[in-house]
PDB file of N, CA and C in Angstrom:
ATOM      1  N   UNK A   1      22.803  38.931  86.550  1.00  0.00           N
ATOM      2  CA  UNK A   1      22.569  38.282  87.823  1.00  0.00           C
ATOM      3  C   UNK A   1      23.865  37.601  88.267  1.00  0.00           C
ATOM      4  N   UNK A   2      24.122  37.529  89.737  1.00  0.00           N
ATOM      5  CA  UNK A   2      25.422  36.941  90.138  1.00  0.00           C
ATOM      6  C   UNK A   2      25.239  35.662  89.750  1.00  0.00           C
ATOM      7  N   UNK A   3      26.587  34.500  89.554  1.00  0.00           N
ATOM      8  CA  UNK A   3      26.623  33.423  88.942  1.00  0.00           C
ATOM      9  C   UNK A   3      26.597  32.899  90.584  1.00  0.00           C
ATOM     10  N   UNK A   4      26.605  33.030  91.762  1.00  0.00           N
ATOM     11  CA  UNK A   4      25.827  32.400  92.733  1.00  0.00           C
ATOM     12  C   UNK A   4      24.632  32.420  93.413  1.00  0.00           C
ATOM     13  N   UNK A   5      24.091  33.453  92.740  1.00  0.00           N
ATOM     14  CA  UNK A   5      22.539  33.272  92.984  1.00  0.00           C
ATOM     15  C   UNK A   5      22.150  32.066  91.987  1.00  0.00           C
ATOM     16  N   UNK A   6      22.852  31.930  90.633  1.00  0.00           N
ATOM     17  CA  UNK A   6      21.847  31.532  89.381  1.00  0.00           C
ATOM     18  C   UNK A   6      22.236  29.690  90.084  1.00  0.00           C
ATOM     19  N   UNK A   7      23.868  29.979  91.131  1.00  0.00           N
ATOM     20  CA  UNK A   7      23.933  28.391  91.155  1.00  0.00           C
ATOM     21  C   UNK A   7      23.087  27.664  92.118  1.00  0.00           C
ATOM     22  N   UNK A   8      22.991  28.899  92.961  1.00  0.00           N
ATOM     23  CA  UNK A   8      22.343  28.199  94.437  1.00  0.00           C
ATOM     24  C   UNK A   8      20.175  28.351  94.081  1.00  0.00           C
ATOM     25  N   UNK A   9      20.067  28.924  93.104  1.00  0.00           N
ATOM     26  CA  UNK A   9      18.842  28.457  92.884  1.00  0.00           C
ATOM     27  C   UNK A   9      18.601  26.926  92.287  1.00  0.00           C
ATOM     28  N   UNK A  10      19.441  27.265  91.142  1.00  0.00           N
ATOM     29  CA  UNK A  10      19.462  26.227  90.774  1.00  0.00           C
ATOM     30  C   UNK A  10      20.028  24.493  91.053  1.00  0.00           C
ATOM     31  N   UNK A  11      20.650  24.833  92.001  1.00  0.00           N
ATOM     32  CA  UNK A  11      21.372  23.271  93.104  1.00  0.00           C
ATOM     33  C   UNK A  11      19.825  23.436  93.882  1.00  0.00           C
ATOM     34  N   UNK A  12      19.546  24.196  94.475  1.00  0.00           N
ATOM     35  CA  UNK A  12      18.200  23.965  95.535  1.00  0.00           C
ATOM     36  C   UNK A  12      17.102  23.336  94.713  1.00  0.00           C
ATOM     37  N   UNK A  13      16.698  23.911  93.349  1.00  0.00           N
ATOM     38  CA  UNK A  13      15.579  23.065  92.508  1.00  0.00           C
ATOM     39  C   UNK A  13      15.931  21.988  92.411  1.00  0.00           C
ATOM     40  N   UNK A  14      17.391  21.833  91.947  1.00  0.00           N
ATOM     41  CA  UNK A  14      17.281  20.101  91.247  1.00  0.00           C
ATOM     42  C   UNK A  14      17.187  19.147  92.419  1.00  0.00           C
ATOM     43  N   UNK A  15      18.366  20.110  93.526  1.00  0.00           N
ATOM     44  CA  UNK A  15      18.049  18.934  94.761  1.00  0.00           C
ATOM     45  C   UNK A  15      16.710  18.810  95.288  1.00  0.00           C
ATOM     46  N   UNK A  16      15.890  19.372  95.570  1.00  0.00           N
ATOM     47  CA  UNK A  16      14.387  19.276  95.406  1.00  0.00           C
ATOM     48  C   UNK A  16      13.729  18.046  95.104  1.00  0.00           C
ATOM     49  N   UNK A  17      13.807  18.817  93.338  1.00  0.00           N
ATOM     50  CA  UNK A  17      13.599  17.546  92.498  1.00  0.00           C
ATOM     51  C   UNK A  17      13.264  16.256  92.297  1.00  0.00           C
ATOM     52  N   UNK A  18      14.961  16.217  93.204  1.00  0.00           N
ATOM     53  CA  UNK A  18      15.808  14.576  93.244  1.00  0.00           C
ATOM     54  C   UNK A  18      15.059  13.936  94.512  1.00  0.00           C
ATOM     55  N   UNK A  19      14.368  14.805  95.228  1.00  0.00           N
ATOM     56  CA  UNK A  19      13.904  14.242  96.611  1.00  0.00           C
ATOM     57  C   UNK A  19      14.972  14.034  97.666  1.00  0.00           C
ATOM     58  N   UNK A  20      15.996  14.852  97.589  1.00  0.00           N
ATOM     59  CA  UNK A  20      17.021  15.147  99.031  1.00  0.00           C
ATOM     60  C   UNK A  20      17.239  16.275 100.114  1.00  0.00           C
ATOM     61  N   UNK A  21      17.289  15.761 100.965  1.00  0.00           N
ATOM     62  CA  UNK A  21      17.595  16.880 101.801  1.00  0.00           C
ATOM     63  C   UNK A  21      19.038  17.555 101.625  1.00  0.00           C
ATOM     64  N   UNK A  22      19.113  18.490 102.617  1.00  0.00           N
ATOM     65  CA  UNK A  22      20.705  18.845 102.025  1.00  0.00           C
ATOM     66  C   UNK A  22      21.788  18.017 102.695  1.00  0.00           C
ATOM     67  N   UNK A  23      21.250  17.035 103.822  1.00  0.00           N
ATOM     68  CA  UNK A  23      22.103  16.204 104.728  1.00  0.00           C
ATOM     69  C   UNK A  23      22.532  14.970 103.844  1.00  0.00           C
ATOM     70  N   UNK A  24      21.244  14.664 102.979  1.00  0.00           N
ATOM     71  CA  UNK A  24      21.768  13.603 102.247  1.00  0.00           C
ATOM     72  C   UNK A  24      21.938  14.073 100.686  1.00  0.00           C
ATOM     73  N   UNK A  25      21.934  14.956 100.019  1.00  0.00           N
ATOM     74  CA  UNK A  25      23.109  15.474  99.189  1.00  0.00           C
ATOM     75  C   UNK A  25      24.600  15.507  99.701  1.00  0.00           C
ATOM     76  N   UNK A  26      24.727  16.076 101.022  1.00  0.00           N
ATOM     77  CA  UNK A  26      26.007  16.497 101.317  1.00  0.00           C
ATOM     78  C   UNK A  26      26.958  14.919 101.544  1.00  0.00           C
ATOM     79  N   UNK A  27      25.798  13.975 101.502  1.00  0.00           N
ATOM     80  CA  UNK A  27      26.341  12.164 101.992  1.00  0.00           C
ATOM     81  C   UNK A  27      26.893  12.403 100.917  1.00  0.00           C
ATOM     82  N   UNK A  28      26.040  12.410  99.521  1.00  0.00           N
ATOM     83  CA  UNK A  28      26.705  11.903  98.331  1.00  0.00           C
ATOM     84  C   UNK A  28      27.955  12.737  97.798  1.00  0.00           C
ATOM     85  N   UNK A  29      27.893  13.889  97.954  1.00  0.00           N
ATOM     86  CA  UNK A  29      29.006  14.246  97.814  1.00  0.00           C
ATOM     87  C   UNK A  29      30.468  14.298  98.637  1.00  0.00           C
ATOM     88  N   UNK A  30      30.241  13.899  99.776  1.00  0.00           N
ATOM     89  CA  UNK A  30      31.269  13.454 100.838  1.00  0.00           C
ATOM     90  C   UNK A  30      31.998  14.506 101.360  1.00  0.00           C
ATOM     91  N   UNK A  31      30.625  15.975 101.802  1.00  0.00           N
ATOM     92  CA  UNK A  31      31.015  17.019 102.555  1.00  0.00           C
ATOM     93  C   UNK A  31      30.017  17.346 103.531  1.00  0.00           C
ATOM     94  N   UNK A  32      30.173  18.536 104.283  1.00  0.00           N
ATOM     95  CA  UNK A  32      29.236  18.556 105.247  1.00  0.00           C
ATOM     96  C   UNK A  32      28.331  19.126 104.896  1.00  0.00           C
ATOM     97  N   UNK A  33      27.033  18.841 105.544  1.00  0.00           N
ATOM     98  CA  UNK A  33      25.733  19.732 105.148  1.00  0.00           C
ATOM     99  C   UNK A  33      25.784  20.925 104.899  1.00  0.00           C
ATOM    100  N   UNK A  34      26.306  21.339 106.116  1.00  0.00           N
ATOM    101  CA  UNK A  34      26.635  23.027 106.305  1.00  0.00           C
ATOM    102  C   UNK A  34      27.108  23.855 105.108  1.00  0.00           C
ATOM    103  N   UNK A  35      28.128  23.022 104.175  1.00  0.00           N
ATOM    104  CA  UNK A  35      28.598  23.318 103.085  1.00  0.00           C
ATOM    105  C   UNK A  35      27.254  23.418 101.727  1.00  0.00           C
ATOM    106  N   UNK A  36      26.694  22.409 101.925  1.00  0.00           N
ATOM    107  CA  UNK A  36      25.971  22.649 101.186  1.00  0.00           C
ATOM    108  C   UNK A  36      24.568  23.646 101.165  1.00  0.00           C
ATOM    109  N   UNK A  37      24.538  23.858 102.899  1.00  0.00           N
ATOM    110  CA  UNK A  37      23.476  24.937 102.764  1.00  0.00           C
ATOM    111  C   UNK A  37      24.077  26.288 102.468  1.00  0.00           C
ATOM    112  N   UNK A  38      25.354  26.330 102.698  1.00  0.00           N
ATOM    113  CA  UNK A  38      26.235  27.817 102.249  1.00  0.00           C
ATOM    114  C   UNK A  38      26.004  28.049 101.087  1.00  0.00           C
ATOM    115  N   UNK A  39      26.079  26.482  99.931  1.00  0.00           N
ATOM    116  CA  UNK A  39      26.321  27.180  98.686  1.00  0.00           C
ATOM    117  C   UNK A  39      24.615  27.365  98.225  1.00  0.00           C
ATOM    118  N   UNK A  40      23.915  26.769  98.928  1.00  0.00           N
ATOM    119  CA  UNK A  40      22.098  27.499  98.278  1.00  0.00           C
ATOM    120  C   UNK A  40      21.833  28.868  98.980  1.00  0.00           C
ATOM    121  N   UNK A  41      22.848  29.257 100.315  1.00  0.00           N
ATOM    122  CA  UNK A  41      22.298  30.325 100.753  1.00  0.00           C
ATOM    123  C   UNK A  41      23.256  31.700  99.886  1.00  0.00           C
ATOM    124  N   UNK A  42      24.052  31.101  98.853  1.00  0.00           N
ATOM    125  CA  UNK A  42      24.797  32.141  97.829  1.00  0.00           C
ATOM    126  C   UNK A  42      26.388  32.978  98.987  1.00  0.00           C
ATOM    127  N   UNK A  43      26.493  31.831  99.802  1.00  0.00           N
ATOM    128  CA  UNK A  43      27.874  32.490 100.582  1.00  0.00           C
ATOM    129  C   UNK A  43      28.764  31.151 100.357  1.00  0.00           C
ATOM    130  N   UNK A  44      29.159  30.894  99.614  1.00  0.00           N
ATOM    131  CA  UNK A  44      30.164  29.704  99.437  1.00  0.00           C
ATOM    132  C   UNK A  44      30.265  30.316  97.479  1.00  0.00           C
ATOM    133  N   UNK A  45      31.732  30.667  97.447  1.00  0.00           N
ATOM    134  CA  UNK A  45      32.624  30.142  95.990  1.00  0.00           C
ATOM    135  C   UNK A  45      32.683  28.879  95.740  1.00  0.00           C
ATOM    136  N   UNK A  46      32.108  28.171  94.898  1.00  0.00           N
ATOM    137  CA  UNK A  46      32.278  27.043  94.590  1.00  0.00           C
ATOM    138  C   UNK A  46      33.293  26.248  93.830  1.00  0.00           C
ATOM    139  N   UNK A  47      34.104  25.958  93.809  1.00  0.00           N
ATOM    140  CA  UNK A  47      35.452  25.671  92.602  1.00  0.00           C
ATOM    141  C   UNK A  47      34.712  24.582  91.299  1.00  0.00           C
ATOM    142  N   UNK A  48      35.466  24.111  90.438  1.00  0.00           N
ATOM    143  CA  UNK A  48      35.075  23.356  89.308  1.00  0.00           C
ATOM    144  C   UNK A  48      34.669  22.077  90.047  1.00  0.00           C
ATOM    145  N   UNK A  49      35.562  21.475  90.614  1.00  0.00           N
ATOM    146  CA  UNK A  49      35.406  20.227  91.300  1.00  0.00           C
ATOM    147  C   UNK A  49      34.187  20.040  91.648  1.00  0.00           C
ATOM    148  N   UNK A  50      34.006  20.810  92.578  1.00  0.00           N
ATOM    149  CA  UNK A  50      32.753  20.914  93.004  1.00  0.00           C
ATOM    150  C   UNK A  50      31.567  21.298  93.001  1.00  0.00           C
ATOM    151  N   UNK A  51      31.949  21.746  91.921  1.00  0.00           N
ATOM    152  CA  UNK A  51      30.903  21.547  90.545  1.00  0.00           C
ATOM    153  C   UNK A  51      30.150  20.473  90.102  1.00  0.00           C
ATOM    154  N   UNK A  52      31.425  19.891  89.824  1.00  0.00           N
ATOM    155  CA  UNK A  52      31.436  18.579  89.250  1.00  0.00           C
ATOM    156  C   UNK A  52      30.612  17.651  89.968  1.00  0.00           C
ATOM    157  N   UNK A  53      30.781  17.463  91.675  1.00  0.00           N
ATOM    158  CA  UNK A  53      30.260  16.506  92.634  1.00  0.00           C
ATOM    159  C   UNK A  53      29.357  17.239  92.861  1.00  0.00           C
ATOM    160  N   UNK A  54      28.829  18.152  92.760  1.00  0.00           N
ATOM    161  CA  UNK A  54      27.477  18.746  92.563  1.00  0.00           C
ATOM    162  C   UNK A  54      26.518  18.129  91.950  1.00  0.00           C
ATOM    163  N   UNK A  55      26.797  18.405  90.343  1.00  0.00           N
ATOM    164  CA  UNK A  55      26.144  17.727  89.452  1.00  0.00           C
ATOM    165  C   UNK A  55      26.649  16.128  89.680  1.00  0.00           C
ATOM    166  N   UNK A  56      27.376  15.595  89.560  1.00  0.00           N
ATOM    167  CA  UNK A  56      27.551  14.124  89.463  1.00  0.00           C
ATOM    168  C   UNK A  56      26.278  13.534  90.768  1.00  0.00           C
ATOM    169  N   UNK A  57      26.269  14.431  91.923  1.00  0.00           N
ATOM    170  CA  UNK A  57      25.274  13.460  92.913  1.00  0.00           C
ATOM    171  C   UNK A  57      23.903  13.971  92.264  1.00  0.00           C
ATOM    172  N   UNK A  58      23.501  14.937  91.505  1.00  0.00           N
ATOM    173  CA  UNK A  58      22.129  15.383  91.232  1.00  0.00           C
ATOM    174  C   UNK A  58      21.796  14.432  89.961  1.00  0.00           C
ATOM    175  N   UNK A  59      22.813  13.872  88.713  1.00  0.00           N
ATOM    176  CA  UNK A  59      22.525  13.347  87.731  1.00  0.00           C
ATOM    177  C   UNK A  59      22.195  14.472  86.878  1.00  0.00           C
ATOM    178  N   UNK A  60      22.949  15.799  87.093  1.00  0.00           N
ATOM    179  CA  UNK A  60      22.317  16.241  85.795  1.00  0.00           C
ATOM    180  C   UNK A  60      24.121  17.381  85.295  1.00  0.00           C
ATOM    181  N   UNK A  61      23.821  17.935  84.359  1.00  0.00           N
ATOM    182  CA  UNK A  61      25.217  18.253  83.613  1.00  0.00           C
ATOM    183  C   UNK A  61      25.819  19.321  84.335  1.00  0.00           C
ATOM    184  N   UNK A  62      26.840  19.610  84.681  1.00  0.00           N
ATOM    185  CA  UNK A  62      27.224  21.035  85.220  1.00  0.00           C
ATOM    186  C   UNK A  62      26.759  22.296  84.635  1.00  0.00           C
ATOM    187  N   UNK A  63      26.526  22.252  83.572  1.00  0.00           N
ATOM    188  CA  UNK A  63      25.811  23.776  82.947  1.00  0.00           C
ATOM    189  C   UNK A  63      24.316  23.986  83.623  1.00  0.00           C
ATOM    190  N   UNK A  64      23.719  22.554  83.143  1.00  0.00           N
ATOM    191  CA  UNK A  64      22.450  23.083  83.873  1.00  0.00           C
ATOM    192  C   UNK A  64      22.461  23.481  85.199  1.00  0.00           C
ATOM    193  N   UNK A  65      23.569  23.461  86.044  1.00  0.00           N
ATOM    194  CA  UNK A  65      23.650  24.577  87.421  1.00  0.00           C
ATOM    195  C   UNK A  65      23.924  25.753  87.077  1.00  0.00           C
ATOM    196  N   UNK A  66      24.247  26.296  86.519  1.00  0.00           N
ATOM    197  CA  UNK A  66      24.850  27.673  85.845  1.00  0.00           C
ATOM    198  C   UNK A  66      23.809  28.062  84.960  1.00  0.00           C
ATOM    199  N   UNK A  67      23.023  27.393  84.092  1.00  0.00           N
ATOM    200  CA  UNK A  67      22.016  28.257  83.973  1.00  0.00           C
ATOM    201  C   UNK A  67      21.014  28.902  84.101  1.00  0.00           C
ATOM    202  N   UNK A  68      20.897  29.947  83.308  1.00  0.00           N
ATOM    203  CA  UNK A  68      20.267  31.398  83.782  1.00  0.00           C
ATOM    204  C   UNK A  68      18.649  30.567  83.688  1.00  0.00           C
ATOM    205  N   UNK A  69      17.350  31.152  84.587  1.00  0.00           N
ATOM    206  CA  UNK A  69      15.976  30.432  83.946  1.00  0.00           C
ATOM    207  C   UNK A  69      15.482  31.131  83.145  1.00  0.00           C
ATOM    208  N   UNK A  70      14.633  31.204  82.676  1.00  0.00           N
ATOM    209  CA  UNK A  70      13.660  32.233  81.665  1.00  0.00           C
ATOM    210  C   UNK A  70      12.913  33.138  82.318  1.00  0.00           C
TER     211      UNK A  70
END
């Protein structure tokens, strides 16, 4: 499976989850929404960084975006 399907499912569950929209995910990470609906709609490369502020606004580890579900 592409590693941006497995990310953008998985950023859309946790943000879910967390109870955010993608307007106020995109607050905490200090980009635009738009960006963040690119990377759940699997058209945005994501770099490490932003990775990182991915997981850092969700509270959960960078792998668990990358991983595969059962």
């Amino acid at each position: 499976m592409d590693i941006r399907v497995v990310f953008a499912r998985n950023l859309k569950y946790y943000r879910q989850a967390c109870g955010l929209t993608q307007a106020a995910l995109a607050a905490a990470m200090d980009v635009d929404r738009a960006h963040v609906s690119a990377m759940e709609r699997e058209e945005q490369n994501v770099t490490i960084v932003t990775l990182q502020k991915v997981a850092n606004a969700l509270g959960v580890e960078p792998a668990q975006l990358l991983a595969k579900s059962e």
